[in-house]
Protein backbone atom coordinates (compact mmCIF):
# COMPACT_ATOMS: atom_id res chain seq x y z
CA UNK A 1 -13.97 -9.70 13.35
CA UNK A 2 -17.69 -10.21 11.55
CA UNK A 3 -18.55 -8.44 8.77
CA UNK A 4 -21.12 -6.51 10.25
CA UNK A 5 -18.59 -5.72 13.09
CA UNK A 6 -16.15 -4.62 10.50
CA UNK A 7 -18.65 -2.32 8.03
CA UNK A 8 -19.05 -0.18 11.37
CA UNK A 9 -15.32 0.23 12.15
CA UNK A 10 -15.08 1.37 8.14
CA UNK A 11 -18.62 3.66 9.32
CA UNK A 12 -20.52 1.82 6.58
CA UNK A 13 -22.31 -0.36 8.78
CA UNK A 14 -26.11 0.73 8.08
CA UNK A 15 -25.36 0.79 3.69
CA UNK A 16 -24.46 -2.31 3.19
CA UNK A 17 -26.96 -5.13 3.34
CA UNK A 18 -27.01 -8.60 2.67
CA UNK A 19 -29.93 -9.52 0.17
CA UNK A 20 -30.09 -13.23 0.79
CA UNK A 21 -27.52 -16.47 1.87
CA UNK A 22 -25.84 -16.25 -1.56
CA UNK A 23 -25.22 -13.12 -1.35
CA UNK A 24 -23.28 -13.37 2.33
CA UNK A 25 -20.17 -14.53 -0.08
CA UNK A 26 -20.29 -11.54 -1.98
CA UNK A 27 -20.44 -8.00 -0.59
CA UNK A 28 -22.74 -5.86 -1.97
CA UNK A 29 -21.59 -1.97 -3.47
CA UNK A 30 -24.55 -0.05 -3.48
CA UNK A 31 -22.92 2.13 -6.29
CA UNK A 32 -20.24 0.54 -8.07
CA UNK A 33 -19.80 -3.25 -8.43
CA UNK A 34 -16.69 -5.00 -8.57
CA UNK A 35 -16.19 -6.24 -12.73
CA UNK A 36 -16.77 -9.80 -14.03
CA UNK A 37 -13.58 -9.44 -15.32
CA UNK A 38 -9.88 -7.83 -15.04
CA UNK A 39 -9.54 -4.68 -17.27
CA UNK A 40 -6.75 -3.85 -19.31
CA UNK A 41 -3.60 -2.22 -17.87
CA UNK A 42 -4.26 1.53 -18.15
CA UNK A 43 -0.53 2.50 -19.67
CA UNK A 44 1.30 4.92 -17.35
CA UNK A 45 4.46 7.07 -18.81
CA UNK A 46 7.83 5.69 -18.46
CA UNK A 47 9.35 4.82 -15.02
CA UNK A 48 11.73 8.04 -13.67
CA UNK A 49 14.21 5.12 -12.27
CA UNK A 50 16.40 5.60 -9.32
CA UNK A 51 19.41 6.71 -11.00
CA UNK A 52 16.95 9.71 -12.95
CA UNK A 53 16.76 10.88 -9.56
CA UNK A 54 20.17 10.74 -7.90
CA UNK A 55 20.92 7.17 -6.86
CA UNK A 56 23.55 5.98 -7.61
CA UNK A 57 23.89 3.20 -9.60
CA UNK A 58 26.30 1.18 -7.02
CA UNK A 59 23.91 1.38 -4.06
CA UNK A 60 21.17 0.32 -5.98
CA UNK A 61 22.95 -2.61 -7.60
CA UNK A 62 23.93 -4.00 -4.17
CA UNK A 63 20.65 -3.43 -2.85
CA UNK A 64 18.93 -5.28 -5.62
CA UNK A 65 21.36 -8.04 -4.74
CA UNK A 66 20.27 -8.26 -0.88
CA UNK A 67 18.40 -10.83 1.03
CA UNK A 68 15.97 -10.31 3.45
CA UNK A 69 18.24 -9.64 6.93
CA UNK A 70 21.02 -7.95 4.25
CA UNK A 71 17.59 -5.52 3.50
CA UNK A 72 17.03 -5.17 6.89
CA UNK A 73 20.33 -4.39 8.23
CA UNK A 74 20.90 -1.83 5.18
CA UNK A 75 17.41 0.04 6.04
CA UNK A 76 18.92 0.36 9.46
CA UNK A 77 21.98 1.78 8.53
CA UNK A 78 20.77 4.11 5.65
CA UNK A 79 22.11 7.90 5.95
CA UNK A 80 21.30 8.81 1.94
CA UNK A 81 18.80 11.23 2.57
CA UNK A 82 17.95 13.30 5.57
CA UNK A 83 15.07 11.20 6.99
CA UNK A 84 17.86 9.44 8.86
CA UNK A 85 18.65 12.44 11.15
CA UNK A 86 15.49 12.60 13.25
CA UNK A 87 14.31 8.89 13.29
CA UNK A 88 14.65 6.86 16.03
CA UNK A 89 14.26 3.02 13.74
CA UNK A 90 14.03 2.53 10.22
CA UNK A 91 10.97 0.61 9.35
CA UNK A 92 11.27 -1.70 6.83
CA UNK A 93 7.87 -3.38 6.47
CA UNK A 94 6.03 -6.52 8.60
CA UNK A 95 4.31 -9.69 7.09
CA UNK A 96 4.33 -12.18 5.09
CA UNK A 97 7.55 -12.48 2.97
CA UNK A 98 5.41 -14.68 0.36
CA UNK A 99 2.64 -12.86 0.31
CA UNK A 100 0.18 -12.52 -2.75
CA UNK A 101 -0.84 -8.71 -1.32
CA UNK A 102 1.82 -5.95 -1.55
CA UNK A 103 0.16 -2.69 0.42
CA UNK A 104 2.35 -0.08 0.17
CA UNK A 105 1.77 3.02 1.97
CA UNK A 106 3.48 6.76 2.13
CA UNK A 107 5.95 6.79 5.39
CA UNK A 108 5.78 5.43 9.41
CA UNK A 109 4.37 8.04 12.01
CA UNK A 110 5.25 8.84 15.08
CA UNK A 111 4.07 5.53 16.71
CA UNK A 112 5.21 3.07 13.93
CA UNK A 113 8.67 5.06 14.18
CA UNK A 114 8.28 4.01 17.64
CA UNK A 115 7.76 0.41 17.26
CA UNK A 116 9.51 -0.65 13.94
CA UNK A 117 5.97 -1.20 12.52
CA UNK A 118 4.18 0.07 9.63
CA UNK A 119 0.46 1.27 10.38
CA UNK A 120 0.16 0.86 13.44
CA UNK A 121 -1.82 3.73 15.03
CA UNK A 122 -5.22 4.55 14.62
CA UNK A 123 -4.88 4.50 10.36
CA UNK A 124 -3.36 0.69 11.09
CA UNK A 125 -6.60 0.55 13.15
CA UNK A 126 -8.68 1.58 10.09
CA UNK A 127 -6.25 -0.86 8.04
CA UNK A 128 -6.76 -3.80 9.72
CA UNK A 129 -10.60 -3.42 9.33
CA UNK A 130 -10.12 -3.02 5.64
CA UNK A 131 -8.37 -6.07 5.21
CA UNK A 132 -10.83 -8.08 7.43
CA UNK A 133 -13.80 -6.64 5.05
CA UNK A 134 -12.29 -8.91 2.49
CA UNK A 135 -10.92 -11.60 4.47
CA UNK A 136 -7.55 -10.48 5.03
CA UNK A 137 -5.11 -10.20 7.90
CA UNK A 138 -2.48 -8.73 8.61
CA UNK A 139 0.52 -11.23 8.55
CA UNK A 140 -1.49 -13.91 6.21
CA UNK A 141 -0.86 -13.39 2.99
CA UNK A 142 -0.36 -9.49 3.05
CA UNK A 143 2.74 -7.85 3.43
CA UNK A 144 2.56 -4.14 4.29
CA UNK A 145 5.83 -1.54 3.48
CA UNK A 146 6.26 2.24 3.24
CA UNK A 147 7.42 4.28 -0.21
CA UNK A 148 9.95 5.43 2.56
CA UNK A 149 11.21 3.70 5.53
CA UNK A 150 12.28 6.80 8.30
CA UNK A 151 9.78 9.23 9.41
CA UNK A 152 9.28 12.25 7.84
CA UNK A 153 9.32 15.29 10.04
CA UNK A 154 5.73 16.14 11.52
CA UNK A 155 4.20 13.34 9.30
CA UNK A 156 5.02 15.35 6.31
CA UNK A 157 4.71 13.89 2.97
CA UNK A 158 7.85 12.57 1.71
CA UNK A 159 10.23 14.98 -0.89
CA UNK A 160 10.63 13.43 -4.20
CA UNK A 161 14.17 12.61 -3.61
CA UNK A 162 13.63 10.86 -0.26
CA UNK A 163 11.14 8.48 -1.78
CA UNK A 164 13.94 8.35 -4.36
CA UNK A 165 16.55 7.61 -2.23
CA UNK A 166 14.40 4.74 -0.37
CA UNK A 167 13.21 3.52 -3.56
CA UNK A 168 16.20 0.78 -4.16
CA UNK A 169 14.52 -0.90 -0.57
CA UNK A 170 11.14 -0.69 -1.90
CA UNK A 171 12.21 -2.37 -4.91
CA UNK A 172 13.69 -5.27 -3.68
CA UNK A 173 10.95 -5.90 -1.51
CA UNK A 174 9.00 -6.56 -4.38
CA UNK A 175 11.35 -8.78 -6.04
CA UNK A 176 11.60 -10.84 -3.19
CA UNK A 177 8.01 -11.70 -2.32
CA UNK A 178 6.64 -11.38 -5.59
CA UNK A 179 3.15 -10.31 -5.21
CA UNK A 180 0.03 -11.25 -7.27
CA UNK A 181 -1.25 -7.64 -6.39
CA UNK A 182 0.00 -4.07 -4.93
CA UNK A 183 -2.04 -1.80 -3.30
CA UNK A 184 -1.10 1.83 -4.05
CA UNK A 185 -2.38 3.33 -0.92
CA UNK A 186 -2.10 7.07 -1.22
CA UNK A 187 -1.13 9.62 -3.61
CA UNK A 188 2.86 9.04 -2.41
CA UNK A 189 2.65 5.37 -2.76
CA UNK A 190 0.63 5.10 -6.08
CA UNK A 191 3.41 8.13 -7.82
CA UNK A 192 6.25 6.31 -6.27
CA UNK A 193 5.03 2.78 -7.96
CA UNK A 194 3.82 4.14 -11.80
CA UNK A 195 6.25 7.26 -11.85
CA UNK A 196 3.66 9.30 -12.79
CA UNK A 197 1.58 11.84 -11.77
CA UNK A 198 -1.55 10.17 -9.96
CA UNK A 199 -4.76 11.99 -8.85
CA UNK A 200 -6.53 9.09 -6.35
CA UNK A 201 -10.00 10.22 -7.76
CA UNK A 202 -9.12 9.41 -11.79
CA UNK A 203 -7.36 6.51 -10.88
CA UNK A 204 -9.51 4.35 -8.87
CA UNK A 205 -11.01 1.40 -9.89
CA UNK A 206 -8.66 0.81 -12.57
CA UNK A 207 -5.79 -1.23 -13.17
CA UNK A 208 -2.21 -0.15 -13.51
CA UNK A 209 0.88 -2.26 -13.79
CA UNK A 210 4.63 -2.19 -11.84
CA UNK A 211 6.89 -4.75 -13.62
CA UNK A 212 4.15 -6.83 -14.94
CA UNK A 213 2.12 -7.20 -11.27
CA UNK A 214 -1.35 -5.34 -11.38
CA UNK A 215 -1.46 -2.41 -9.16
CA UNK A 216 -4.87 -0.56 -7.58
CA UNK A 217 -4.82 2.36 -6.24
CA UNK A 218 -7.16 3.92 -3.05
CA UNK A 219 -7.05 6.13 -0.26
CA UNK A 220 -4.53 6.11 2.47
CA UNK A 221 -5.99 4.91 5.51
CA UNK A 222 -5.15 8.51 7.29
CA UNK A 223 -6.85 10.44 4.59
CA UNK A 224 -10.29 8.44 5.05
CA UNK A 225 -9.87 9.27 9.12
CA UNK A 226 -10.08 12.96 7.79
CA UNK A 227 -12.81 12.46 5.26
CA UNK A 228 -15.46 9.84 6.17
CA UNK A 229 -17.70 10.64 3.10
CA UNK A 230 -15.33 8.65 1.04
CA UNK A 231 -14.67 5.41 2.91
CA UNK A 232 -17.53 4.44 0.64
CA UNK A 233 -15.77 4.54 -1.95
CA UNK A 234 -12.99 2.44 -0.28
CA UNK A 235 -15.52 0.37 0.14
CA UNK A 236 -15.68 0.21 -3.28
CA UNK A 237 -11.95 -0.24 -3.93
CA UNK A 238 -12.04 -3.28 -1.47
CA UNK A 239 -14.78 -5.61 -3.90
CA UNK A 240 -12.91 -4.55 -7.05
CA UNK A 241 -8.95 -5.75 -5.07
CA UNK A 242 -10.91 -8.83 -4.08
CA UNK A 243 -12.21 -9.52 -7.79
CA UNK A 244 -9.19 -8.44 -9.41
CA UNK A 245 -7.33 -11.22 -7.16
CA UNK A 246 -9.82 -13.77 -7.82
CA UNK A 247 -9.08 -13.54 -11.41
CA UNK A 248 -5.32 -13.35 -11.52
């Protein structure tokens, strides 16, 4: 997909202009620039583990012992919170397993609870174009996962001890592909990764840490479908990932 093609699909395609051929490397923010260089870690309060929450310490062990079809086959059988009852497939997560991008979203929908696939509607639609605006793809380099793996009823957003209960999964995904970068996408996602309370405003363009891996944190994909203003400011959030990567 071209840039141009792709600044549309985000419904930025008349703001952003390239000033000259240098400049076609770079994209430029009309408001806020991406840094010269990586800020400090903004500290966050400490982690509310699994076991603070209810899981037990048992599960999580011999989840955080699991390879990748182990993870799968466990996600699939999971019955430890009631997500389980009206699913129809756990969904795990799709991508590369040695990817340098972690996205991490809030929960599958209807259609990615139909096809075992996270983001896969029309906010996967909106997802995908994100990733091309910095020269990503799905698959190449990015894995993309869920704070919780079974749907939550009517697209709700998950309770704290569903995330809770899901977040052994979550956590072994990260320790197996080892990302240079997560991508908080969402209120859920970001609160699920720091343990704190996040408001998406305060913490944008700053960087926050999850066991030592940077973490930035933007809008969900569904919540800029609602609210067009601020996929300029995605925008945004997109040129700072990018730089932030470049100087890991």
């Amino acid at each position: 997909m071209s840039r141009d093609r792709t600044l549309r699909e985000l419904g930025l395609g008349p703001t952003w202009k390239l000033r000259d051929a240098r400049a076609a490397e770079e994209p430029v923010v009309a408001a806020v620039a991406p840094p010269a260089t990586i800020p400090a870690a903004v500290p966050v309060e400490p982690a509310l583990h699994a076991a603070a929450l209810g899981v037990g310490d048992e599960r999580r062990a011999a989840i955080a012992a699991m390879g990748w079809d182990e993870l799968r086959d466990a996600t699939n059988a999971c019955r430890a919170c009631p997500l389980c009852q009206q699913r129809k497939q756990a969904v795990l997560g799709v991508g590369d397993v040695e990817a340098d991008w972690l996205f991490v979203g809030e929960g599958p929908g209807a259609e990615e609870d139909e096809r075992g696939e996270p983001f896969v509607g029309q906010a996967g639609k909106l997802l995908d174009a994100m990733l091309a605006a910095i020269d990503l793809r799905r698959g190449d380099n990015v894995y993309i996962a869920n704070t919780v793996k079974c749907r939550p009823p009517g697209n709700r957003t998950p309770e704290p001890d569903e995330t809770a209960a899901c977040w052994p999964f979550l956590a072994r995904q990260i320790a197996l592909i080892k990302p240079k970068l997560i991508v908080a996408l969402g209120r859920p996602a970001a609160q699920t990764l720091l343990q704190t309370e996040v408001k998406i405003g305060a913490a944008r363009g700053q960087l926050f840490e999850h066991g030592g891996i940077p973490v930035i944190v933007t809008y969900h994909p569904a919540y800029l479908l609602r609210n067009l203003p601020d996929k300029a400011k995605a925008w945004e959030d997109l040129c700072f990932m990018r730089a932030t990567m470049r100087g890991l």
